[in-house]
C-alpha atoms as a PDB file:
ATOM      1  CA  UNK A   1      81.559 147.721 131.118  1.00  0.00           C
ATOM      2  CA  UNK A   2      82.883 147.200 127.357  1.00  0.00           C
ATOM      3  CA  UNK A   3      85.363 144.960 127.098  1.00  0.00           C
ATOM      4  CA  UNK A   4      88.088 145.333 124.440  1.00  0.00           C
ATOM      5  CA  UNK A   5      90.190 143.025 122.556  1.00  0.00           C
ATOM      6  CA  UNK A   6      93.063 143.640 120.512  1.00  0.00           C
ATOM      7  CA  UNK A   7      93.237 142.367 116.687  1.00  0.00           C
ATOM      8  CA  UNK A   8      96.725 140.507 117.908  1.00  0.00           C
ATOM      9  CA  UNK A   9      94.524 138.716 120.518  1.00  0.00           C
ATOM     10  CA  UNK A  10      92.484 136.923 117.461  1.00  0.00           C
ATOM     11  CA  UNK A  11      94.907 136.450 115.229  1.00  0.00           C
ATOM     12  CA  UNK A  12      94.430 133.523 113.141  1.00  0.00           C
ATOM     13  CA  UNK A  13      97.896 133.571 110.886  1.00  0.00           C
ATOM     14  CA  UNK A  14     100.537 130.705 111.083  1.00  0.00           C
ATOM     15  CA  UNK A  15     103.753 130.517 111.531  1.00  0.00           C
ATOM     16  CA  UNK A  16     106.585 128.545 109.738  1.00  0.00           C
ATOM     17  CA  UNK A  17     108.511 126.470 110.384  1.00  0.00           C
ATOM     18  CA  UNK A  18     105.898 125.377 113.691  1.00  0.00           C
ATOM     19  CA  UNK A  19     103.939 122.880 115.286  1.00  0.00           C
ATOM     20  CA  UNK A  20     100.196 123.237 115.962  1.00  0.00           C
ATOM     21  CA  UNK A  21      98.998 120.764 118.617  1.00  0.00           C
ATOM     22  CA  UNK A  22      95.018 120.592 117.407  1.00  0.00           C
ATOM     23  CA  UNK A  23      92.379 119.786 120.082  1.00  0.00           C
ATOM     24  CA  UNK A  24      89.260 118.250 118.343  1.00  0.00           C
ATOM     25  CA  UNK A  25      85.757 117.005 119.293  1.00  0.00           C
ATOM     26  CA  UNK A  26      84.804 114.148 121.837  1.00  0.00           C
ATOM     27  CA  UNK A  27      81.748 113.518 120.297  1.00  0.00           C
ATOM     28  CA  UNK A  28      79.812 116.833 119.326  1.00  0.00           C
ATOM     29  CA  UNK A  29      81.635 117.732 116.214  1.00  0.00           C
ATOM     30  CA  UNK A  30      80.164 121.555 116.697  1.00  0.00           C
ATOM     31  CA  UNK A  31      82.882 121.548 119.829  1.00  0.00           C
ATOM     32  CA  UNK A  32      85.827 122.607 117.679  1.00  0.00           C
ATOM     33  CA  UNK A  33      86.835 125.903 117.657  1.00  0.00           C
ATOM     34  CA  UNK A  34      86.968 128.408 114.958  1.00  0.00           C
ATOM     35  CA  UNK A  35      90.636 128.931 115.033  1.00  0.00           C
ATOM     36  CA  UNK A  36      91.209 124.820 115.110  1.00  0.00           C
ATOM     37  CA  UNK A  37      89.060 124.755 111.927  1.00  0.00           C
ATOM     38  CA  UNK A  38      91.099 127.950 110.501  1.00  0.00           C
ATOM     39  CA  UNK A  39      94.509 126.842 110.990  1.00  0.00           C
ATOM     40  CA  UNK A  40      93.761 123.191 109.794  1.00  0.00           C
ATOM     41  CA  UNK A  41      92.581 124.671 106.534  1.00  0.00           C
ATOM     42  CA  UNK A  42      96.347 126.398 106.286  1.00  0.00           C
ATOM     43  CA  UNK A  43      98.417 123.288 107.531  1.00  0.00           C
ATOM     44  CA  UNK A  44     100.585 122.053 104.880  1.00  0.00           C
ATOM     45  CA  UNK A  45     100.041 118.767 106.778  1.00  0.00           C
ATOM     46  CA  UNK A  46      98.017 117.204 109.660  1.00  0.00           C
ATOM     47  CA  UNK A  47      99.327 114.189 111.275  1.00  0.00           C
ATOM     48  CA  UNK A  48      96.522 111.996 112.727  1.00  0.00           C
ATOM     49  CA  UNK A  49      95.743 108.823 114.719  1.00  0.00           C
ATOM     50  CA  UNK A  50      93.714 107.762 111.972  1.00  0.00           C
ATOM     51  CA  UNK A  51      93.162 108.804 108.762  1.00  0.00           C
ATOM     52  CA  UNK A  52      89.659 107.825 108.564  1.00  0.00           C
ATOM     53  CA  UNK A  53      88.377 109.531 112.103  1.00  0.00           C
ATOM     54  CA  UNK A  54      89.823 112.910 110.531  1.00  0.00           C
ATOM     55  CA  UNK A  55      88.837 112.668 107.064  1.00  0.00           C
ATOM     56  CA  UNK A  56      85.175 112.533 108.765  1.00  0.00           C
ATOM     57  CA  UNK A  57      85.667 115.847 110.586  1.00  0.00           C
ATOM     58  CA  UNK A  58      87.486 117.382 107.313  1.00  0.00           C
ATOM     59  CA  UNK A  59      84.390 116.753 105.353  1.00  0.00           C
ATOM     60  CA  UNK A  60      81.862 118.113 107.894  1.00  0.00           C
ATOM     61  CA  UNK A  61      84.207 121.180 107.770  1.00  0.00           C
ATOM     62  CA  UNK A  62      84.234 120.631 104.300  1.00  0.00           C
ATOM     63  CA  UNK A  63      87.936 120.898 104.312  1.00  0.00           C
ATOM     64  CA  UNK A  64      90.921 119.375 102.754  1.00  0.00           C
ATOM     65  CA  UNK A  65      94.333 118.617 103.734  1.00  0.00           C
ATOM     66  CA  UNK A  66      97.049 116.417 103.577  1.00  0.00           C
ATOM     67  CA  UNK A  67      97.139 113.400 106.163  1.00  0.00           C
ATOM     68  CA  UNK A  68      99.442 111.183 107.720  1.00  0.00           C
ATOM     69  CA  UNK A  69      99.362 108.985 110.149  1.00  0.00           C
ATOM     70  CA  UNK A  70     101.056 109.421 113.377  1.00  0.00           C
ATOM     71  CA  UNK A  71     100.120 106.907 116.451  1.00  0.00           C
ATOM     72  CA  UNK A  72     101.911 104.861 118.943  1.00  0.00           C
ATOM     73  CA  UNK A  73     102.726 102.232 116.622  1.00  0.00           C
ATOM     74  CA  UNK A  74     104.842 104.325 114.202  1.00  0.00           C
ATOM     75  CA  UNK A  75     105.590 107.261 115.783  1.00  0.00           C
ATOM     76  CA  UNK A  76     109.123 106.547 117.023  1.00  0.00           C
ATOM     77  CA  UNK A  77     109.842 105.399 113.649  1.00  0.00           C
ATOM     78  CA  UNK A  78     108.660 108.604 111.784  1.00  0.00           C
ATOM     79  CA  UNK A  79     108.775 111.403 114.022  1.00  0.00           C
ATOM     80  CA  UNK A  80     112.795 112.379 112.569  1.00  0.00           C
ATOM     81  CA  UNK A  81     111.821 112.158 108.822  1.00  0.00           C
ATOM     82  CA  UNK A  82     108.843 114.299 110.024  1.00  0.00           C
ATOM     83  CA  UNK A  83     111.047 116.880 111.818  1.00  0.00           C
ATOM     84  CA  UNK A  84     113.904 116.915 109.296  1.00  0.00           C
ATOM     85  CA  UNK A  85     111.175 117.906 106.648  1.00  0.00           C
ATOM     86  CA  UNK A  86     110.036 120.939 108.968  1.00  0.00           C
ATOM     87  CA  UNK A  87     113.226 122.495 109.188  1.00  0.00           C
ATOM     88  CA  UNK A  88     113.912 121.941 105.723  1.00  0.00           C
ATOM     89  CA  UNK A  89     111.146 122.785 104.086  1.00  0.00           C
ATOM     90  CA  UNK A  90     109.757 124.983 106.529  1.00  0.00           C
ATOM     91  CA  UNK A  91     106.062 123.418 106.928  1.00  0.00           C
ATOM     92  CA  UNK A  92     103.439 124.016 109.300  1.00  0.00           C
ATOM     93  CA  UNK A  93     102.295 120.699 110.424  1.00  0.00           C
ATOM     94  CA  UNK A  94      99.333 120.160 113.031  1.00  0.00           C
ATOM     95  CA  UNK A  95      99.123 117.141 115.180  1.00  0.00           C
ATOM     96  CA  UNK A  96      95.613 115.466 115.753  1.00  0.00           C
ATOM     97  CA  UNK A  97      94.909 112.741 117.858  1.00  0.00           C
ATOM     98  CA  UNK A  98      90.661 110.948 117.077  1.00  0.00           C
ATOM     99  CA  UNK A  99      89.006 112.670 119.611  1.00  0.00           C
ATOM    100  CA  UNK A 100      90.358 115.270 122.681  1.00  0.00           C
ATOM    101  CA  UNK A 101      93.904 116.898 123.172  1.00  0.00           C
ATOM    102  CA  UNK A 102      96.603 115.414 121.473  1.00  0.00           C
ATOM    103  CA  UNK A 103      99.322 113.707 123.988  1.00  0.00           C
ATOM    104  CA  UNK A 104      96.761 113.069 126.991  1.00  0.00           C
ATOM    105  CA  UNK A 105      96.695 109.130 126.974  1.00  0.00           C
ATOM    106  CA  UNK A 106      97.476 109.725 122.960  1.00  0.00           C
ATOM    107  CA  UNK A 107     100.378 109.767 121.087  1.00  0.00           C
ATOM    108  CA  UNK A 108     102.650 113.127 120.353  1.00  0.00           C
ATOM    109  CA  UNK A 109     105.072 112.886 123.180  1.00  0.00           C
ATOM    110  CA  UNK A 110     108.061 112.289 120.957  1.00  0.00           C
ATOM    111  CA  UNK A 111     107.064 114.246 118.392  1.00  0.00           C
ATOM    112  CA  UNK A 112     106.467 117.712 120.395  1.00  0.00           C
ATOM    113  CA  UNK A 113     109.880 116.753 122.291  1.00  0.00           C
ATOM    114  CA  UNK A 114     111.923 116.606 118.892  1.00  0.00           C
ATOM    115  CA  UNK A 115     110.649 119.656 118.269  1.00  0.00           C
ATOM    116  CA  UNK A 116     111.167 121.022 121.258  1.00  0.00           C
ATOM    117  CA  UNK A 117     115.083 120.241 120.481  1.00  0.00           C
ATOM    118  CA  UNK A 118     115.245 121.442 117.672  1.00  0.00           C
ATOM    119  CA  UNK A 119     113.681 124.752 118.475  1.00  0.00           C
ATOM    120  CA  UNK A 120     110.676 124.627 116.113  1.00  0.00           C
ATOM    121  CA  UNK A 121     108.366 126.567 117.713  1.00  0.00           C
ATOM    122  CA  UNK A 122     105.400 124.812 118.964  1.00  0.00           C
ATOM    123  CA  UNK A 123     102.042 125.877 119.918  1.00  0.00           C
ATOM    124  CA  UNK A 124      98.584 124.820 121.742  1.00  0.00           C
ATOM    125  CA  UNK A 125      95.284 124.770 119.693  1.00  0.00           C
ATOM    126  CA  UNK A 126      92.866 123.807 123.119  1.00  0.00           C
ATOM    127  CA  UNK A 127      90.236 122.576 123.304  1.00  0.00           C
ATOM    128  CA  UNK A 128      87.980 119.452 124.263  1.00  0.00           C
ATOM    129  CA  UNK A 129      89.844 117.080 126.991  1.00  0.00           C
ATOM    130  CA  UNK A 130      87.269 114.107 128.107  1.00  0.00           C
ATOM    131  CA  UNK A 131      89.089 113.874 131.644  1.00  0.00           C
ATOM    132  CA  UNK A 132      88.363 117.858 131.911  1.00  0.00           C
ATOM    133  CA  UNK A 133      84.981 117.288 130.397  1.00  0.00           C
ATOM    134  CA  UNK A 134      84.377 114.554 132.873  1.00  0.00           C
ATOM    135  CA  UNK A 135      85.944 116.431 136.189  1.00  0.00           C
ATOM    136  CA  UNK A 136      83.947 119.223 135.165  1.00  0.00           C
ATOM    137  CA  UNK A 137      80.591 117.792 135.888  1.00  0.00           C
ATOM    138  CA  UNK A 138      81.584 115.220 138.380  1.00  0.00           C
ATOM    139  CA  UNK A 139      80.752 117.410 141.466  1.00  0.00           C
ATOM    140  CA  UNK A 140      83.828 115.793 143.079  1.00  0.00           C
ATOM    141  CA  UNK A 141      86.952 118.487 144.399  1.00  0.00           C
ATOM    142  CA  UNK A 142      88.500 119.725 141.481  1.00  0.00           C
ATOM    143  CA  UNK A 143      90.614 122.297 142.845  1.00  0.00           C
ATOM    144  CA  UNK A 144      93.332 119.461 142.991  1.00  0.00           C
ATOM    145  CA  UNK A 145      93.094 116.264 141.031  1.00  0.00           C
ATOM    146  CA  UNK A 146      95.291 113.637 139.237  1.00  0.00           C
ATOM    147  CA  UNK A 147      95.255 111.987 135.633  1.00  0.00           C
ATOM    148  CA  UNK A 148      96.096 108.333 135.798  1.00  0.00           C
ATOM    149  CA  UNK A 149      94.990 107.906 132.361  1.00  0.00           C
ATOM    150  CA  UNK A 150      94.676 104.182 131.621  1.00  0.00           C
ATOM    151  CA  UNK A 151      95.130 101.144 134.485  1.00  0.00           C
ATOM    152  CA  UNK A 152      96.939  98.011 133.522  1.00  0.00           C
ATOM    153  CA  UNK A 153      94.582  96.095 131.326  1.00  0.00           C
ATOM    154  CA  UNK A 154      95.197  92.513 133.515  1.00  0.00           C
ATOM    155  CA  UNK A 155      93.653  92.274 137.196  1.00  0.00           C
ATOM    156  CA  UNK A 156      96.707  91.627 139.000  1.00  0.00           C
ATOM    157  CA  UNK A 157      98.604  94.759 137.628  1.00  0.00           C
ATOM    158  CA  UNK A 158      95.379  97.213 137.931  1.00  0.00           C
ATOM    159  CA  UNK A 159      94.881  96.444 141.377  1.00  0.00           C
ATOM    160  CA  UNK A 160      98.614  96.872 142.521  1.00  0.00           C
ATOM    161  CA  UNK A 161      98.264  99.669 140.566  1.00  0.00           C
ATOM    162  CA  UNK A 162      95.098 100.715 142.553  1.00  0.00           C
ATOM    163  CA  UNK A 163      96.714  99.932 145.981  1.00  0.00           C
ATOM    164  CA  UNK A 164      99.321 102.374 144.889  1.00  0.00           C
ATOM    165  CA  UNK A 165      96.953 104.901 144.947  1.00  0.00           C
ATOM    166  CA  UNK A 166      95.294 104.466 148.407  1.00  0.00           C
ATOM    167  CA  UNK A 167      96.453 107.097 149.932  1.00  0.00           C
ATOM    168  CA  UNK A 168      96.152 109.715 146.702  1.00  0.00           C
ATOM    169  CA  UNK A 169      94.164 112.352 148.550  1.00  0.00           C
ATOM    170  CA  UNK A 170      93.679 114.201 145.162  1.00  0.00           C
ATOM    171  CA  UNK A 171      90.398 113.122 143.176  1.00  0.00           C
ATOM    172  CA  UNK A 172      91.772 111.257 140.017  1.00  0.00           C
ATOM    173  CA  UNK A 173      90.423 110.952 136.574  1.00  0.00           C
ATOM    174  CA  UNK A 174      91.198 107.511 134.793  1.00  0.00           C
ATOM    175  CA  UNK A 175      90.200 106.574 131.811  1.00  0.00           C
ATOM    176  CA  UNK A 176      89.144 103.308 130.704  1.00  0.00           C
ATOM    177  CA  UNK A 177      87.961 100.555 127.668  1.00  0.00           C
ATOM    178  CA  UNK A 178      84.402  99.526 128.217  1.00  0.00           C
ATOM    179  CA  UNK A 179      84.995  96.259 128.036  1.00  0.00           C
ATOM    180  CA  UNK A 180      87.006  96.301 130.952  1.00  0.00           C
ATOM    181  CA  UNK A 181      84.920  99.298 132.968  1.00  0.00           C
ATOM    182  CA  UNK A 182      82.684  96.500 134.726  1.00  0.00           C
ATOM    183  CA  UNK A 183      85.527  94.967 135.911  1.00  0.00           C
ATOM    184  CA  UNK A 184      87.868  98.060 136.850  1.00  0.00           C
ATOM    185  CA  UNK A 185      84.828  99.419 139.115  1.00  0.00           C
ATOM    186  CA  UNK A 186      84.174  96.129 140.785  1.00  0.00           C
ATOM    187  CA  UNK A 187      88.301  96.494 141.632  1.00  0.00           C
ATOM    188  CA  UNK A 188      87.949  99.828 142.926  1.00  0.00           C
ATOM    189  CA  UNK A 189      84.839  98.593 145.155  1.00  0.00           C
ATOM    190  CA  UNK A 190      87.158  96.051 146.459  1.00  0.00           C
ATOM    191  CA  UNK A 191      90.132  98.223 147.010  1.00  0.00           C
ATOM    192  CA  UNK A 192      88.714 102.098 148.163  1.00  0.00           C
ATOM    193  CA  UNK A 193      85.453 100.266 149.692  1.00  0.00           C
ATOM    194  CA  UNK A 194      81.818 100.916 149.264  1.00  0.00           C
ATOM    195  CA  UNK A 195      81.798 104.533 149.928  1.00  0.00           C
ATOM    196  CA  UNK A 196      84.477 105.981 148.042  1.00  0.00           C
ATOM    197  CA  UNK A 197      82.432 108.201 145.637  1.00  0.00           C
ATOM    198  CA  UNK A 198      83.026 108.034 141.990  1.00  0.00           C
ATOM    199  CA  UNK A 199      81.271 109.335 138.895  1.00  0.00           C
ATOM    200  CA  UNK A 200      81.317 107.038 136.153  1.00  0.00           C
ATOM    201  CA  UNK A 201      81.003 109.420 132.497  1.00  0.00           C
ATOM    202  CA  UNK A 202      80.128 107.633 129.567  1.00  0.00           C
ATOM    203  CA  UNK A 203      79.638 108.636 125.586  1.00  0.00           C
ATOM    204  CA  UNK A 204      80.312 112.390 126.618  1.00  0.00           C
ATOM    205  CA  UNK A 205      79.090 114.952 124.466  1.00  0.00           C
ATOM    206  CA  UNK A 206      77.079 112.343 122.580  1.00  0.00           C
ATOM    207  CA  UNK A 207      73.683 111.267 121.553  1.00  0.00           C
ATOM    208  CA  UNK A 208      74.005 108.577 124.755  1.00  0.00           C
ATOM    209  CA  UNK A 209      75.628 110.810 127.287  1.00  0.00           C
ATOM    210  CA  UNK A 210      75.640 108.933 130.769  1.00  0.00           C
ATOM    211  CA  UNK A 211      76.260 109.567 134.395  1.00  0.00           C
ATOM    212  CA  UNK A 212      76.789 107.233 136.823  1.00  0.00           C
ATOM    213  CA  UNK A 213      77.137 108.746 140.483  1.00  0.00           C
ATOM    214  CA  UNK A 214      77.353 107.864 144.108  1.00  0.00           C
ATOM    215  CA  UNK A 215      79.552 105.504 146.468  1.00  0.00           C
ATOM    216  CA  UNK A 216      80.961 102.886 144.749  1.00  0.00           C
ATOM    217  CA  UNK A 217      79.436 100.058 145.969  1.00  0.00           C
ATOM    218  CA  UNK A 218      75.787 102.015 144.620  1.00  0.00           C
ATOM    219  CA  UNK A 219      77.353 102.394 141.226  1.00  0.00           C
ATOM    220  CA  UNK A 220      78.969  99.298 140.751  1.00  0.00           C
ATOM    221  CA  UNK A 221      75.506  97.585 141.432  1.00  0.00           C
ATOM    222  CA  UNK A 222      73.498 100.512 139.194  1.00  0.00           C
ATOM    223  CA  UNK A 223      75.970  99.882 135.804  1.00  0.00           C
ATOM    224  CA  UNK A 224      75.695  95.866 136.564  1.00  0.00           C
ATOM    225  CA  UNK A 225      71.997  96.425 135.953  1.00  0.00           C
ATOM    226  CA  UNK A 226      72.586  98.351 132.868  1.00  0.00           C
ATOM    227  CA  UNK A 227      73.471  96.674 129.258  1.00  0.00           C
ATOM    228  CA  UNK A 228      74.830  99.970 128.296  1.00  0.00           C
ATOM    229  CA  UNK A 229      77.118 100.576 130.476  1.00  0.00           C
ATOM    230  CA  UNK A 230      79.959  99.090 128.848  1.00  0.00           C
ATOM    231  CA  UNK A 231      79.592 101.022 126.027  1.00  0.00           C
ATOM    232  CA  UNK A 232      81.309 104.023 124.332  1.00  0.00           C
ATOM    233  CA  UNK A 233      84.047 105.887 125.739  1.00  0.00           C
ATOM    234  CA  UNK A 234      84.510 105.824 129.375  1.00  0.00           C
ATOM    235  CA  UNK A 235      86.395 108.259 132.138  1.00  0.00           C
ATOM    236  CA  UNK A 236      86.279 107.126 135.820  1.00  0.00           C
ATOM    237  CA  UNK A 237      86.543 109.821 138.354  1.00  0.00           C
ATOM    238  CA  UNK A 238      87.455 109.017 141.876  1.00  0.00           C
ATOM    239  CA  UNK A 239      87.236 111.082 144.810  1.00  0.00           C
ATOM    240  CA  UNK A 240      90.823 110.829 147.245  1.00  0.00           C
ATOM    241  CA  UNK A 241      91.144 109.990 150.548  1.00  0.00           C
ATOM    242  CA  UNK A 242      90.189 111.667 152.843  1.00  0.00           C
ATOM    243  CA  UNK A 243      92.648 111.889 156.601  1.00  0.00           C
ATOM    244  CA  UNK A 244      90.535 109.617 158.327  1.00  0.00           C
ATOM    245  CA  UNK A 245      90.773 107.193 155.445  1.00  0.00           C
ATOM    246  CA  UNK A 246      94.287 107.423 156.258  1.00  0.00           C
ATOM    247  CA  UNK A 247      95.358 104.739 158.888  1.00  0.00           C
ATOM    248  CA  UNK A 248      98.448 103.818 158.004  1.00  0.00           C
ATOM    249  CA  UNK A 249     101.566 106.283 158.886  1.00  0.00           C
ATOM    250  CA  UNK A 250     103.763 107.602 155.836  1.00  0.00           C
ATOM    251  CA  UNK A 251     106.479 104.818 156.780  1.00  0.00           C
ATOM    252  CA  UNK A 252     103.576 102.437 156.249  1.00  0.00           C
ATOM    253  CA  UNK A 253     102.540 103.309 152.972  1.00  0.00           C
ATOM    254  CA  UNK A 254     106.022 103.290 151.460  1.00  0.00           C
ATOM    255  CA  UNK A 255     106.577  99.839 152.907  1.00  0.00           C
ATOM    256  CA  UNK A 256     103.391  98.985 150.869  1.00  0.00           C
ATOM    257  CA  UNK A 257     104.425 100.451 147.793  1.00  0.00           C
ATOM    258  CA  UNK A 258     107.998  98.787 148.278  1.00  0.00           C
ATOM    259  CA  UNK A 259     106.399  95.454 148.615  1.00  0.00           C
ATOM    260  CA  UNK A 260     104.233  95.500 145.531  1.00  0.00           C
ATOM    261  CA  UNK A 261     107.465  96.307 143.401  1.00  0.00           C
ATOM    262  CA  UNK A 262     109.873  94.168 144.776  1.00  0.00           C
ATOM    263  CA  UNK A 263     107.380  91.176 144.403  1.00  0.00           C
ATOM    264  CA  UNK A 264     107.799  91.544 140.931  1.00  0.00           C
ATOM    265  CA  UNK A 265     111.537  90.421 141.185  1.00  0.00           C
ATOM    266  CA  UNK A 266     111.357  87.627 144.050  1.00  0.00           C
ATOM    267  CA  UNK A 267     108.618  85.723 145.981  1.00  0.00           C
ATOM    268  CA  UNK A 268     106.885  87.933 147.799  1.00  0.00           C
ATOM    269  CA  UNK A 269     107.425  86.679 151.484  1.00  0.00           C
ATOM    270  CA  UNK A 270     110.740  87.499 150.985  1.00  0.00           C
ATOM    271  CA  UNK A 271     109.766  90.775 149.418  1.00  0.00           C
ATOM    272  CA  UNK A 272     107.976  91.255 153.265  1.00  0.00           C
ATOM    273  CA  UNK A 273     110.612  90.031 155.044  1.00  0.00           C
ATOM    274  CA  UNK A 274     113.007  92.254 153.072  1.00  0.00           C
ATOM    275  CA  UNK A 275     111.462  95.343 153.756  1.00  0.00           C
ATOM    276  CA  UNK A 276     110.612  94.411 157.558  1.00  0.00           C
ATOM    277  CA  UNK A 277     114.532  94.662 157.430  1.00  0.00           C
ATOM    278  CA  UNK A 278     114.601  97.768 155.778  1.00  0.00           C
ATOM    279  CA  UNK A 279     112.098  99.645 157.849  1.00  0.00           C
ATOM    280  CA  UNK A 280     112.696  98.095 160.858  1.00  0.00           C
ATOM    281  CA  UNK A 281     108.208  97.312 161.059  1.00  0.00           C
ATOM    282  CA  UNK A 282     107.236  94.271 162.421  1.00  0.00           C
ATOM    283  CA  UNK A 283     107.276  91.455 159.657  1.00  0.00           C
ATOM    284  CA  UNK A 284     103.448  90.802 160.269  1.00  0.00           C
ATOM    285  CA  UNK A 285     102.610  94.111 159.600  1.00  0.00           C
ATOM    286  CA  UNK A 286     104.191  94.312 156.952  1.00  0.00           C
ATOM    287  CA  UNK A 287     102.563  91.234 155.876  1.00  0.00           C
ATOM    288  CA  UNK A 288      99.165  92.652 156.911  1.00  0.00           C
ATOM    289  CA  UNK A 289      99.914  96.047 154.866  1.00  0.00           C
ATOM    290  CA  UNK A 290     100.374  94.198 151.514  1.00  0.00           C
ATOM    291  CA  UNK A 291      97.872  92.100 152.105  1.00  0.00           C
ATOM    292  CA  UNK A 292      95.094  94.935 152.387  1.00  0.00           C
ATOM    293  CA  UNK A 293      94.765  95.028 156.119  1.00  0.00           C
ATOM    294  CA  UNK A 294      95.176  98.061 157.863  1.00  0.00           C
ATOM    295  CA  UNK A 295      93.943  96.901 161.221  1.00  0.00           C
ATOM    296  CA  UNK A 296      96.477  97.161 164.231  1.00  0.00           C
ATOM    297  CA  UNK A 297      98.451  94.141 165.902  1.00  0.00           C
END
């Protein structure tokens, strides 16, 4: 069979005023697509994590284009002068984050939300995502998953944050720094256990492309016993619970969750006792439930 497609299918014209949100390589700078490298050769500007990172792919392209930088430092402090000079002028700008989809773990959320209000149209450029990428390949359930993007950088916060997600039955995708990889894995051993599998995807797309697989106790011990493993660019993904991992009821877990943020505010024995009030559970098991122990009285 002959499949057709229709000339408005492939158009490659721009619009103005708009917004072009740009997805650009991971690593392989041949995984752009030909309308991405089309439209950026139109923009009348390209706002960009940094200069430097884009100027590289411009030249490969052997394009040219006028850049500013956009990133979380700045942003909320630009993004109105930005979209005031849209309207008025009636530019097409494209936003480009270093590497991936612009606004996953990246900035652009403030920018794409101004112009959201004030209707400048605003449209998707796709392309490379590394927590796609990474769930792609995993060969963990992907028919239902969750981005956490990045954990808290300090221990405390990353496992509360971790705890959080104990009973997340949808595989999640985090991403990570590699100087702290080493460490987030050995939290996850301690938290899921040794058999929660996870696939550890490192320098994606690139010349050092790694995959670390298995339960997590196997992995944690395989990247300990590799000097490249805290390397490159990193995305974690984690298989969810599964029911039997589930021993706590639903009252249980929310008594968990309740602990771990009130002991931000106040000691937290009286964050236990507290909710033991609330809930009407048994103080010690609430004790034992934010301490990690699931085991009955």
């Amino acid at each position: 069979m002959t499949a057709t497609v229709s000339s408005e299918r492939i158009s490659l014209s721009i619009e103005r005023p708009a917004l072009y949100v740009v997805a650009t390589p991971i690593g392989n700078l041949a995984d752009i697509s030909y309308r991405a490298v089309t439209l950026m050769a139109q923009m009348d500007m390209l706002l960009v994590e940094d200069t430097r990172m884009t100027q590289r792919l411009l030249q490969h392209y052997s394009l040219t284009a006028r850049l500013v930088a956009l990133h979380e430092h700045n942003e909320a402090d630009i993004v109105g002068g930005i979209i005031s000079r849209v309207v008025s002028e009636g530019l097409a700008v494209a936003l480009l984050s270093d590497a991936g989809t612009p606004l996953i773990a990246d900035p652009g959320f403030r920018l794409v939300r101004a112009a959201r209000e004030k209707e400048i149209p605003v449209f998707s450029v796709p392309g490379p995502c590394a927590a796609i990428a990474a769930l792609s390949i995993a060969g963990l359930p992907s028919d239902r998953f969750a981005f956490e993007g990045f954990l808290p950088p300090r221990k405390t916060a990353r496992v509360r944050r971790l705890r959080l997600l104990l009973a997340e039955q949808r595989t999640m995708i985090f991403y990570e720094a590699p100087h702290r990889v080493l460490a987030t894995i050995d939290d996850m051993h301690a938290v899921y256990g040794s058999e929660r599998e996870v696939v550890v995807a490192r320098e994606l797309t690139k010349l050092h492309e790694t995959l670390y697989c298995g339960p997590l106790g196997t992995v944690s011990a395989a990247m300990r016993c590799d000097e490249n493993a805290a390397r490159g660019e990193i995305v974690i993904v984690l298989s969810g619970a599964k029911d039997e991992d589930l021993t706590a009821t639903g009252d249980e877990h929310k008594a968990r969750q309740m602990v771990d943020i009130l002991s931000h505010q106040m000691p937290k024995a009286d964050a236990i006792k507290l909710v033991a009030e609330w809930t009407g559970l048994k103080r010690n098991r609430v004790y034992r439930l934010a301490h990690g122990d699931q085991s009955e009285n």
